[in-house]
Structures are given as structure tokens and as C-alpha cells.
Protein backbone atom coordinates (compact mmCIF):
# COMPACT_ATOMS: atom_id res chain seq x y z
CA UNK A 1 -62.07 26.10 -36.39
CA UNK A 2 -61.14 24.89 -32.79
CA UNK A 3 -62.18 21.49 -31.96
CA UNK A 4 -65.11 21.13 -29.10
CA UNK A 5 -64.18 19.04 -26.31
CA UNK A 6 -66.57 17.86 -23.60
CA UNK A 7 -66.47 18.68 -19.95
CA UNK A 8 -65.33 15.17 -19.35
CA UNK A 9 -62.33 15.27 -21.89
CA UNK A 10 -61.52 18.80 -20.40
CA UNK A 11 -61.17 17.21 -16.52
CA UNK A 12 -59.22 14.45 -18.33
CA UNK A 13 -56.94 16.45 -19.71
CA UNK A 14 -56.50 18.60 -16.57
CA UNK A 15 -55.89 15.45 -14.49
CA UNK A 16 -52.72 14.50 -17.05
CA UNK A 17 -51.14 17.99 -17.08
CA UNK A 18 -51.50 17.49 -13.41
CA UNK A 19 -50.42 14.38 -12.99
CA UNK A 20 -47.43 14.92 -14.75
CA UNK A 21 -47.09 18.06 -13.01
CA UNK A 22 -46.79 15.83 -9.63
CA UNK A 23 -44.62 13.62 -11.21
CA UNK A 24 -42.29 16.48 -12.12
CA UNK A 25 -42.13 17.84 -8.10
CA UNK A 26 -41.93 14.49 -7.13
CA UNK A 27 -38.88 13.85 -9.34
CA UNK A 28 -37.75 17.22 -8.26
CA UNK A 29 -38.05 16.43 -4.57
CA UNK A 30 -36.00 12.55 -5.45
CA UNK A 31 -33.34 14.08 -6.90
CA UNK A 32 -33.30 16.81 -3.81
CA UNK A 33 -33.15 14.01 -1.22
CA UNK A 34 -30.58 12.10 -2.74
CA UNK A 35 -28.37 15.12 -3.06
CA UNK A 36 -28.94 16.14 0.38
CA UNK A 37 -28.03 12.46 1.20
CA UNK A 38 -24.96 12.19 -0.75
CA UNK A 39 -24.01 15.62 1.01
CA UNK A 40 -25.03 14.06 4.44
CA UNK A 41 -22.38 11.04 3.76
CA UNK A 42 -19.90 13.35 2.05
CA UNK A 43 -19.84 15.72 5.62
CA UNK A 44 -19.62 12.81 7.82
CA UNK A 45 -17.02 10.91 5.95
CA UNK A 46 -15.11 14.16 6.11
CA UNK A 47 -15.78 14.18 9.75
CA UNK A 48 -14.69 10.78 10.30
CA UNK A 49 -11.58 11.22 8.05
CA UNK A 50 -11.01 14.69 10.31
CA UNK A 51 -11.29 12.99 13.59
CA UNK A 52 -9.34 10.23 12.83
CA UNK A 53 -6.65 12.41 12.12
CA UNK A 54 -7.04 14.68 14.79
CA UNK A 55 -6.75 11.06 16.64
CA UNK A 56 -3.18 10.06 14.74
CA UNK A 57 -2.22 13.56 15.67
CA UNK A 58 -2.20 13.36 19.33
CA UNK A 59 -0.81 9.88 19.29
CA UNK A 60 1.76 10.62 16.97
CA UNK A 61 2.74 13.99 19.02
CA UNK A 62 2.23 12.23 22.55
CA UNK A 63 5.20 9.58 20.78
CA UNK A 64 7.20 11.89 20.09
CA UNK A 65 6.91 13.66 22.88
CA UNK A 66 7.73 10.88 24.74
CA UNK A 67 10.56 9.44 23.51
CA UNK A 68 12.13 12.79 23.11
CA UNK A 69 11.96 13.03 26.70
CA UNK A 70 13.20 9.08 27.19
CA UNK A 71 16.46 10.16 25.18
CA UNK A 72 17.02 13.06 27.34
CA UNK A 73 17.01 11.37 30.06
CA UNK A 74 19.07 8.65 29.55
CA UNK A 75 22.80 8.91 30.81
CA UNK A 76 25.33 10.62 28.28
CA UNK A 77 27.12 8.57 26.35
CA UNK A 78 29.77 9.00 23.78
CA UNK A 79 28.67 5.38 21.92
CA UNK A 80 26.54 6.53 18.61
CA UNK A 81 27.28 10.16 18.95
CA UNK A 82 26.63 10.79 15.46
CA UNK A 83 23.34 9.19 15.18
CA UNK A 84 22.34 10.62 18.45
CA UNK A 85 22.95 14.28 16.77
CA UNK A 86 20.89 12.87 13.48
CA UNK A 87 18.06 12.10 15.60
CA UNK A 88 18.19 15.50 17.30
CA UNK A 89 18.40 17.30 13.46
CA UNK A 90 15.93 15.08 12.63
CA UNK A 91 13.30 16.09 15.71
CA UNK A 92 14.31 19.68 14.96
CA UNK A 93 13.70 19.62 11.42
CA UNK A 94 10.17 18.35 12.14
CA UNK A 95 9.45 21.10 14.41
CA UNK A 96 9.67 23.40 11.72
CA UNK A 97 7.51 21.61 9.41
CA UNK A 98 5.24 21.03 12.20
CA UNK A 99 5.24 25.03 13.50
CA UNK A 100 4.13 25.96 9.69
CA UNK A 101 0.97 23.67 9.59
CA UNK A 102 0.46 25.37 13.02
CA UNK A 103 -0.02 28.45 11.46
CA UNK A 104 -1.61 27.33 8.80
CA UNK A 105 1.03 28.12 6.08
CA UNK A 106 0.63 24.40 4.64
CA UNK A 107 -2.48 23.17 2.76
CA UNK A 108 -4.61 20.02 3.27
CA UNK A 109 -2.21 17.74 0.62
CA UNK A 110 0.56 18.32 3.66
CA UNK A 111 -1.89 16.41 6.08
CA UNK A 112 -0.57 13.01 5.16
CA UNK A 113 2.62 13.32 5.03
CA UNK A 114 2.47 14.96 8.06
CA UNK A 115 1.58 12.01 9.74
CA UNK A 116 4.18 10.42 8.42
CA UNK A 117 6.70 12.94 8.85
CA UNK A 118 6.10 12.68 12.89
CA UNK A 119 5.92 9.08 12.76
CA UNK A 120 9.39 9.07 11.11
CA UNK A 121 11.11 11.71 13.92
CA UNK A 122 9.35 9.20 16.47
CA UNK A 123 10.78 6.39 15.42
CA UNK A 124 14.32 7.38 14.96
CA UNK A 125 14.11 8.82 18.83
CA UNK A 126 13.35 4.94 19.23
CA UNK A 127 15.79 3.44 18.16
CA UNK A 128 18.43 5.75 19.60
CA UNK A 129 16.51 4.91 23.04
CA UNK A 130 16.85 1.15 22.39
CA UNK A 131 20.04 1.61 21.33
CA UNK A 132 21.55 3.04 24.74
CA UNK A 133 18.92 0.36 26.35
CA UNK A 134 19.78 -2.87 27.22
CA UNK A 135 16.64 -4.47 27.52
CA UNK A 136 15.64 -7.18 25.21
CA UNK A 137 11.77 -7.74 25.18
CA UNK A 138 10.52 -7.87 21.88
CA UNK A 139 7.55 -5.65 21.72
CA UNK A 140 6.93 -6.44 18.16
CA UNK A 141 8.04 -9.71 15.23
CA UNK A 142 10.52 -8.59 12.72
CA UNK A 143 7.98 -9.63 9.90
CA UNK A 144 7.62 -8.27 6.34
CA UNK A 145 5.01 -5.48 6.01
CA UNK A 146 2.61 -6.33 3.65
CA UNK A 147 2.14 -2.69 3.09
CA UNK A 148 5.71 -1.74 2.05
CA UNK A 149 6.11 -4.94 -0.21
CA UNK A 150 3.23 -3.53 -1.99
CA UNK A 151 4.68 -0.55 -2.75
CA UNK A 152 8.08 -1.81 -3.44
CA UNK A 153 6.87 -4.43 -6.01
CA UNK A 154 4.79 -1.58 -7.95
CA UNK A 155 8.23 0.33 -8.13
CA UNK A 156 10.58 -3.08 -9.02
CA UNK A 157 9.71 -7.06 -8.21
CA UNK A 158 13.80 -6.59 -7.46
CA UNK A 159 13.23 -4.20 -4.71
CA UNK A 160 10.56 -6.27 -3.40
CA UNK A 161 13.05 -9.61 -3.21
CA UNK A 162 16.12 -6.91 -2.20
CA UNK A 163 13.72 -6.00 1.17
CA UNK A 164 12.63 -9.43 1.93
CA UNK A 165 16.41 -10.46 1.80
CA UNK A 166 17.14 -7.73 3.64
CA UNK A 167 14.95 -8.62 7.48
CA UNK A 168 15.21 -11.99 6.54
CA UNK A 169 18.61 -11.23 7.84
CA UNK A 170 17.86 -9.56 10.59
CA UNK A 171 19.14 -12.11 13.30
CA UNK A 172 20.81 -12.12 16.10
CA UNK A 173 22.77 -15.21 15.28
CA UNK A 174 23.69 -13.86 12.05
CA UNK A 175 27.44 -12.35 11.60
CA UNK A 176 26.47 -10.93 8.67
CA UNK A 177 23.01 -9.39 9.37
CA UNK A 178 24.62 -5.59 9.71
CA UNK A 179 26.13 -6.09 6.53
CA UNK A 180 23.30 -7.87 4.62
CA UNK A 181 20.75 -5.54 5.82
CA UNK A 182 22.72 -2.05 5.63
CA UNK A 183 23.98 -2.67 2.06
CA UNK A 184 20.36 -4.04 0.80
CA UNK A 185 18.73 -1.01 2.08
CA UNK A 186 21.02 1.41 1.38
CA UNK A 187 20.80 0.05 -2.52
CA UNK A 188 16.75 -0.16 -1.95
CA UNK A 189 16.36 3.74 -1.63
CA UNK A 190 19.06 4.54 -4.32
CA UNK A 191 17.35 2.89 -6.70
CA UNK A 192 14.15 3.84 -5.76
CA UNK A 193 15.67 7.83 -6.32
CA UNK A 194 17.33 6.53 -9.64
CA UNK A 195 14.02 4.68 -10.95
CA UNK A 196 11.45 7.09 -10.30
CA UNK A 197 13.70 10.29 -10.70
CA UNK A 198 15.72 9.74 -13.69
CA UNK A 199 17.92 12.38 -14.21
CA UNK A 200 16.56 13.44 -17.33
CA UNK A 201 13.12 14.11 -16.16
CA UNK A 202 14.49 16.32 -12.53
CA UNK A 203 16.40 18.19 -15.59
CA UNK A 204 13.58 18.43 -17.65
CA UNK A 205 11.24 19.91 -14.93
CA UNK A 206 13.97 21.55 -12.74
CA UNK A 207 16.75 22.84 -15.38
CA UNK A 208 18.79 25.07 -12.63
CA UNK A 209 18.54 22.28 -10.05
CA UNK A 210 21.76 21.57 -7.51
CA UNK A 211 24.08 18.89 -9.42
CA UNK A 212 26.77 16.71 -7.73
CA UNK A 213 30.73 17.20 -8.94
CA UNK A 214 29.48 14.25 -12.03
CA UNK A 215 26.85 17.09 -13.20
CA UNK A 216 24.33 14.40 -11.79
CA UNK A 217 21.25 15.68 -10.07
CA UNK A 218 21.72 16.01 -6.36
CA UNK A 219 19.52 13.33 -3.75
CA UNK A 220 17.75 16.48 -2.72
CA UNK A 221 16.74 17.53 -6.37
CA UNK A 222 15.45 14.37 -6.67
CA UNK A 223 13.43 14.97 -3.73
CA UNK A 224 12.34 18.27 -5.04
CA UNK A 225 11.30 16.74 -8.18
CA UNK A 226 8.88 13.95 -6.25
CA UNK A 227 7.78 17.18 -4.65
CA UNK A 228 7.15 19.50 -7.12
CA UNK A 229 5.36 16.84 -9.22
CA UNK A 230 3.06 16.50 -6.62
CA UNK A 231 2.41 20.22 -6.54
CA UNK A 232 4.29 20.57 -2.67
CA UNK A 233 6.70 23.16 -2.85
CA UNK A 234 8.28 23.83 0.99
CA UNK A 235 11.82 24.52 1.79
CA UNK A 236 11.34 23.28 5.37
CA UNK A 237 9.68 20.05 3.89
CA UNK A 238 12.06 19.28 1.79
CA UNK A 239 14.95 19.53 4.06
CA UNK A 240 12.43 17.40 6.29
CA UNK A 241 12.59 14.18 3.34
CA UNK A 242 16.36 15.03 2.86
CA UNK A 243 17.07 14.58 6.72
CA UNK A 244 15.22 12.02 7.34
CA UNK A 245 17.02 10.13 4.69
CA UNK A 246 20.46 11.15 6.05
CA UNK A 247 19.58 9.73 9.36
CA UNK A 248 18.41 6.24 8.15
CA UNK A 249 21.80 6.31 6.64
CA UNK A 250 23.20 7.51 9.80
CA UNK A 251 21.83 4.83 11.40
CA UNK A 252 23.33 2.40 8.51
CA UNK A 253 26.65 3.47 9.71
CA UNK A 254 26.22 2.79 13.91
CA UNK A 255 24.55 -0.47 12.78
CA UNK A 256 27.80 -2.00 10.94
CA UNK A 257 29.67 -0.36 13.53
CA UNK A 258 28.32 -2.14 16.45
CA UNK A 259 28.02 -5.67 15.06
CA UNK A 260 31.51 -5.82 13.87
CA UNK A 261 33.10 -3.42 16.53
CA UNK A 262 33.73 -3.50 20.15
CA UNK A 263 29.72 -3.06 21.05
CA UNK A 264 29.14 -6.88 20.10
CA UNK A 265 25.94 -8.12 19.09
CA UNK A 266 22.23 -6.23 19.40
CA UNK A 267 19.47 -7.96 21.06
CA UNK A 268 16.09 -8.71 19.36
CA UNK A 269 14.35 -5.77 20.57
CA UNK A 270 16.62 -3.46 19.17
CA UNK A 271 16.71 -5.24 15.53
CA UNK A 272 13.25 -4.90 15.56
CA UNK A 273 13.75 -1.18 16.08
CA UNK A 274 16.18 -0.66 13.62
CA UNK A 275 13.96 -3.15 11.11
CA UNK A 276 11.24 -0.75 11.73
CA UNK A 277 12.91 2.52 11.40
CA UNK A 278 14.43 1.55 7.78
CA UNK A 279 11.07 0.29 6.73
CA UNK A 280 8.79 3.02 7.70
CA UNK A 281 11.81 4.99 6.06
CA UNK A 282 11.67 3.57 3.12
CA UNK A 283 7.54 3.80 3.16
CA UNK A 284 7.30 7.27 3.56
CA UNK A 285 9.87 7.85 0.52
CA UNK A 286 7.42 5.37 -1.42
CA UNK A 287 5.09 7.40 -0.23
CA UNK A 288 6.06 10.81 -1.82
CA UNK A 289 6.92 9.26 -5.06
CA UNK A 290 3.70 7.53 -5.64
């Protein structure tokens, strides 16, 4: 037999089924807000993040752009030749990469090393203008970059010491700064190549890869193994990494040549372009590999 329950119990128990009835739309409506908030932050982060790169973009290009057109207009000369015809490659090389995110034939994950990428064409253009310059007003300290240490000393503690050595030399006093610097930088990216791309592991995930004369994996399998590990796979960015690596050692080359040769001595504002072409160099390789 069903239990009798008063009016009073009846409205009672009303009142809790609606009560909890509230509590459940109000709950509802919480958890509705918050997700439209996070949402709300999620949009404009990405719109922050969007037009701060749109920002890099332009200043990047507008760099480029202009030393580009600083280097051809200086006055030919037949001092650093070679390096001069590196930084052209280099520029050139860019272009390409630069044409296919135009079109949109390269994804997001490109977008940062994009930035890079144009930084690094910029700043060999630099140097190869400072180079032919004779001015000597320091626009910036030859200092260590806290950012580049970082990444150097999560690789090896030796690199780290290896890079401080390395613009610690940088001096215009110093006889042997061309030397010092060119040979500690030079080792700096090899072993970064031989310590994060051994050659059993390119093997291992690239069997049929390019191999020197030794049967050693070539510096641009290695590169194709930092790529392909981070799921980037572009002929015309690869040859991009592989470039700009042959023009920092390009550079390497007019550097010892023009401390111990007949060009003498560089002035301070050219170190610091050099200094700063090698490091950001060396950065964006970091970059890839991490």
C-alpha cells in the first residue's frame, strides 16, 4: 500500500527536486561560462601570437629587404668574393622557402623557423655589408646570449665553455681572435651534428640516406634526420639549413683570411657582426634539433 503524504510534505518534496533541478542548470550554465571563457583566452592568445608574428614578419622582410639592397649598392669588389656569392645562395635559397609558405604549401610547424630562416639570410647580408664598410660604430656589445648558452649547455656543458671561449676572443687586439673563434665554432656545430645525430640513429630512421666516401652519413642527412624527426619534410627547407650552414662556414674562411692576410685587422663593428651571424647560426641549428 502507498504511503500518504501530506500537502505540506508534497510542496517539500517539490521544492528539493526543484532545487536541485536549479542547481543542476546552474552548474550547467558554470561549466558553460568557463568554457566560453577558456575559448575567449584561447582566441585571443592565438590572436596575439598571430599578430605578433605578422609583426616579426614585416620586420624581418623589411631587413632583408634592406640590406639586400645595401649590398647591391655598394661598389664591386673582388675582396670576399666567395662569401659575397654565399650570401647571394643564401638570400636565394630563402626565397624559395619563403615563395612556398606564400602559397600556402607549408603548414603552421614551418612558422617558426620561418622566422628564423629570414633572420638568418638577413644577417649574413649584414655582415657582407659591414664587411665592404669601413665604419666602426658599434651598434651592439659582443656579449654572450643568454639564450644560446641555454641551449648549448642542454646539448653539452663543453659546448657551452667552447662558445664562451669562443667571443671571449673576439677582440680587436687579439692576433689570434680569427683563429680562436673560427676553429671553436666550426667544432661547436660539428659536434652538435655528431651528438644529436649519431650516425646510427640517421641510419636507423633514414637507411638509403646520402653517405660521405667513409660510408658516414652526409651533414645534410643529418639535417634531414633533425627534420624528419620533427615531422618537416621539404626539399627547399632542407637545402635552406644546409646553406645556411655552408655560409657560416664561408664566412669562417674570409674571417681567417682577413686577420692574417693583406686586409689587416676588422674593427669592432664588424666583429660584432660576424659574432652575431655565427651565434644566431648556431641558434637556429639548436633550434631544429631541439
Amino acid at each position: 500500500m502507498a504511503k500518504k503524504i501530506s500537502l505540506s510534505q508534497f510542496k517539500s518534496k517539490v521544492r528539493q527536486i526543484e532545487n536541485k533541478q536549479r542547481q543542476a542548470v546552474n552548474k550547467y550554465n558554470q561549466e558553460v561560462r568557463r568554457y566560453n571563457q577558456k575559448v575567449k583566452q584561447s582566441i585571443n592568445k592565438y590572436n596575439s601570437e598571430v599578430r605578433a608574428h605578422n609583426t616579426r614578419v614585416r620586420a624581418n622582410r623589411q631587413r632583408l629587404k634592406s640590406e639586400i639592397n645595401k649590398l647591391n649598392r655598394q661598389n664591386y669588389s673582388t675582396k670576399h668574393t666567395v662569401y659575397q656569392t654565399s650570401v647571394i645562395k643564401l638570400s636565394r635559397s630563402y626565397e624559395r622557402v619563403d615563395k612556398l609558405s606564400e602559397q600556402g604549401s607549408l603548414s603552421e610547424k614551418y612558422n617558426h623557423y620561418l622566422d628564423l630562416s629570414e633572420k638568418e639570410a638577413a644577417n649574413s647580408a649584414e655582415v657582407m655589408n659591414s664587411l665592404l664598410s669601413s665604419n666602426d660604430v658599434v651598434s651592439r656589445p659582443i656579449s654572450i646570449n643568454p639564450e644560446l648558452k641555454n641551449s648549448l649547455n642542454n646539448i653539452s656543458s663543453d659546448l657551452c665553455d667552447r662558445w664562451i671561449g669562443a667571443v671571449y676572443a673576439l677582440n680587436p687586439n687579439n692576433p689570434d681572435a680569427a683563429r680562436h673563434f673560427c676553429t671553436s665554432s666550426r667544432e661547436i656545430i660539428t659536434q652538435i651534428l655528431e651528438i644529436k645525430a649519431p650516425d646510427s640513429a640517421v641510419f636507423n630512421l633514414i637507411p638509403s640516406c646520402t653517405t660521405t666516401p667513409q660510408g658516414k652519413p652526409t651533414r645534410r642527412s643529418k639535417i634531414k634526420f633533425f627534420l624528419a624527426k620533427k615531422d618537416i619534410d621539404d626539399y627547399s627547407f632542407e637545402s635552406f639549413v644546409d646553406e645556411d650552414i655552408n655560409n657560416i662556414l664561408d664566412l669562417f674562411q674570409v674571417f681567417n683570411d682577413g686577420t692574417h692576410g693583406s686586409a689587416g685587422k676588422y674593427n669592432m663593428e664588424q666583429l660584432a657582426s660576424i659574432k652575431k651571424r655565427v651565434e644566431d647560426g648556431i641558434f637556429f641549428l639548436a633550434q631544429i634539433i631541439n
